[in-house]
Protein backbone atom coordinates (compact mmCIF):
# COMPACT_ATOMS: atom_id res chain seq x y z
CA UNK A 1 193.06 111.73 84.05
CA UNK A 2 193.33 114.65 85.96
CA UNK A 3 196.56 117.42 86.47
CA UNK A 4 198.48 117.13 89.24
CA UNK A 5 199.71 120.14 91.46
CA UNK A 6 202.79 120.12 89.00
CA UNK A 7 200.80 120.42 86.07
CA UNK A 8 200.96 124.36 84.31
CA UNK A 9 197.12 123.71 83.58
CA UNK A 10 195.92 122.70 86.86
CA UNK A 11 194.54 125.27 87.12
CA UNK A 12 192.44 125.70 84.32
CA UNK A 13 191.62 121.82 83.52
CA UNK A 14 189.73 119.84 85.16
CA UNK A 15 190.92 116.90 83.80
CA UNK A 16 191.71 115.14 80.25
CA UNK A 17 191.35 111.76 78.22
CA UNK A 18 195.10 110.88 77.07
CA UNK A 19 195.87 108.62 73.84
CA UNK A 20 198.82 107.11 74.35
CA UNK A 21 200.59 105.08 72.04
CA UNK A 22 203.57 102.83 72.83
CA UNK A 23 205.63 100.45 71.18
CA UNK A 24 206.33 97.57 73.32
CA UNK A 25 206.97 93.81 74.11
CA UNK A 26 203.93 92.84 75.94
CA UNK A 27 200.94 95.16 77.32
CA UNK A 28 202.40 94.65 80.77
CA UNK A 29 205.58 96.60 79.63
CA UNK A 30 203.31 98.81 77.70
CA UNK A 31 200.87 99.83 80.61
CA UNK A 32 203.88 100.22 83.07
CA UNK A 33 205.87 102.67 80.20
CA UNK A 34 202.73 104.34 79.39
CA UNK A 35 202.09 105.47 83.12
CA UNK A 36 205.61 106.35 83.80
CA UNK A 37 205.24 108.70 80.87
CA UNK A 38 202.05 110.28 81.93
CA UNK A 39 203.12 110.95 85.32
CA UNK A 40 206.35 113.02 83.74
CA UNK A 41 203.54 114.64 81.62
CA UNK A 42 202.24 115.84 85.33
CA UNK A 43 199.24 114.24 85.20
CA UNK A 44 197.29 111.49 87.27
CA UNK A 45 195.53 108.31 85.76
CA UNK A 46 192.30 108.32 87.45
CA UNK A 47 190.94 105.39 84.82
CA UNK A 48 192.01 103.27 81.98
CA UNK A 49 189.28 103.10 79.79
CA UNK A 50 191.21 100.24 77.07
CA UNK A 51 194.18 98.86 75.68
CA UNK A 52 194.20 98.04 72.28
CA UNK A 53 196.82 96.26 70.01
CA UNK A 54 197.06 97.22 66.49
CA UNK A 55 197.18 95.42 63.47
CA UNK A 56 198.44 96.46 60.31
CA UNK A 57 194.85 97.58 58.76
CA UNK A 58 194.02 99.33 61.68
CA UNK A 59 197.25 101.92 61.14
CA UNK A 60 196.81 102.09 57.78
CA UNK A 61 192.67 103.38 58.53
CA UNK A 62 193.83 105.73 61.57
CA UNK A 63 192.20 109.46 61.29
CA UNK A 64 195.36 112.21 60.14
CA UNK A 65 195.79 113.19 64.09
CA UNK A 66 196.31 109.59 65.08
CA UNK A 67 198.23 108.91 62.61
CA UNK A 68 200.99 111.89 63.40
CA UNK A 69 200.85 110.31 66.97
CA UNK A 70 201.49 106.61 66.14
CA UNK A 71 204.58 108.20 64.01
CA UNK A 72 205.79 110.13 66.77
CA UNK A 73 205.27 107.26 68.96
CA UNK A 74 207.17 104.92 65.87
CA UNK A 75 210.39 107.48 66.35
CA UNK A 76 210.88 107.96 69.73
CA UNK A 77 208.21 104.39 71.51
CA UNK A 78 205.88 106.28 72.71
CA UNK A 79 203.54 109.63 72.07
CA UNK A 80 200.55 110.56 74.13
CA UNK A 81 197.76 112.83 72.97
CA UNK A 82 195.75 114.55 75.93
CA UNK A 83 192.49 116.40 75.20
CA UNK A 84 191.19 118.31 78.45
CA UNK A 85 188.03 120.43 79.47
CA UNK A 86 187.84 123.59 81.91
CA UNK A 87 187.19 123.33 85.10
CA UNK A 88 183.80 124.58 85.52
CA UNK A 89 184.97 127.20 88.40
CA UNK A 90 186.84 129.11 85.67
CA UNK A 91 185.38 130.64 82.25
CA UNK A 92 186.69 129.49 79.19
CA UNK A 93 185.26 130.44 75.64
CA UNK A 94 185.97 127.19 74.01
CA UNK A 95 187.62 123.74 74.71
CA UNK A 96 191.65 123.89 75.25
CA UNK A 97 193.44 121.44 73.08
CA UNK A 98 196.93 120.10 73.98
């Protein structure tokens, strides 16, 4: 992904890889939900690297992050993590986390 002009970061991120989780019917409804609610997030989808559907075992063996986004995404359908790096025009002392 990358920011778009909208984005308060566009300036310092070059772009980010977003984990987005979603509650829905089918991963038609899921894909088209998940990029509505990136681009209100100000940001672009430059590639979709998978889709994945999860079974029980997986969400019960999810890291502690992952977890706390597949609850958010249980309360309200749909959470999104982004993790982005600098733009390598600007100086940065370590990675920025959203």
């Amino acid at each position: 992904m990358k920011p778009t002009a909208q984005n308060s970061l566009v300036e310092e991120l070059a772009g980010a890889i977003a984990t987005v989780m979603v509650f829905a019917d089918s991963e038609e409804i899921g894909r088209a939900r998940s990029s509505r609610y990136i681009a209100r997030q100000h940001w672009e989808i430059v590639e979709v690297k998978r889709v994945l559907r999860m079974c029980p075992k997986q969400i019960a063996n999810l890291q502690k992050n992952f977890q706390v986004l597949y609850q958010k995404a249980e309360q309200f359908g749909i959470a999104a993590q982004f993790d982005g790096w600098p733009r390598h025009d600007r100086h940065v002392p370590r990675p920025t986390w959203l």
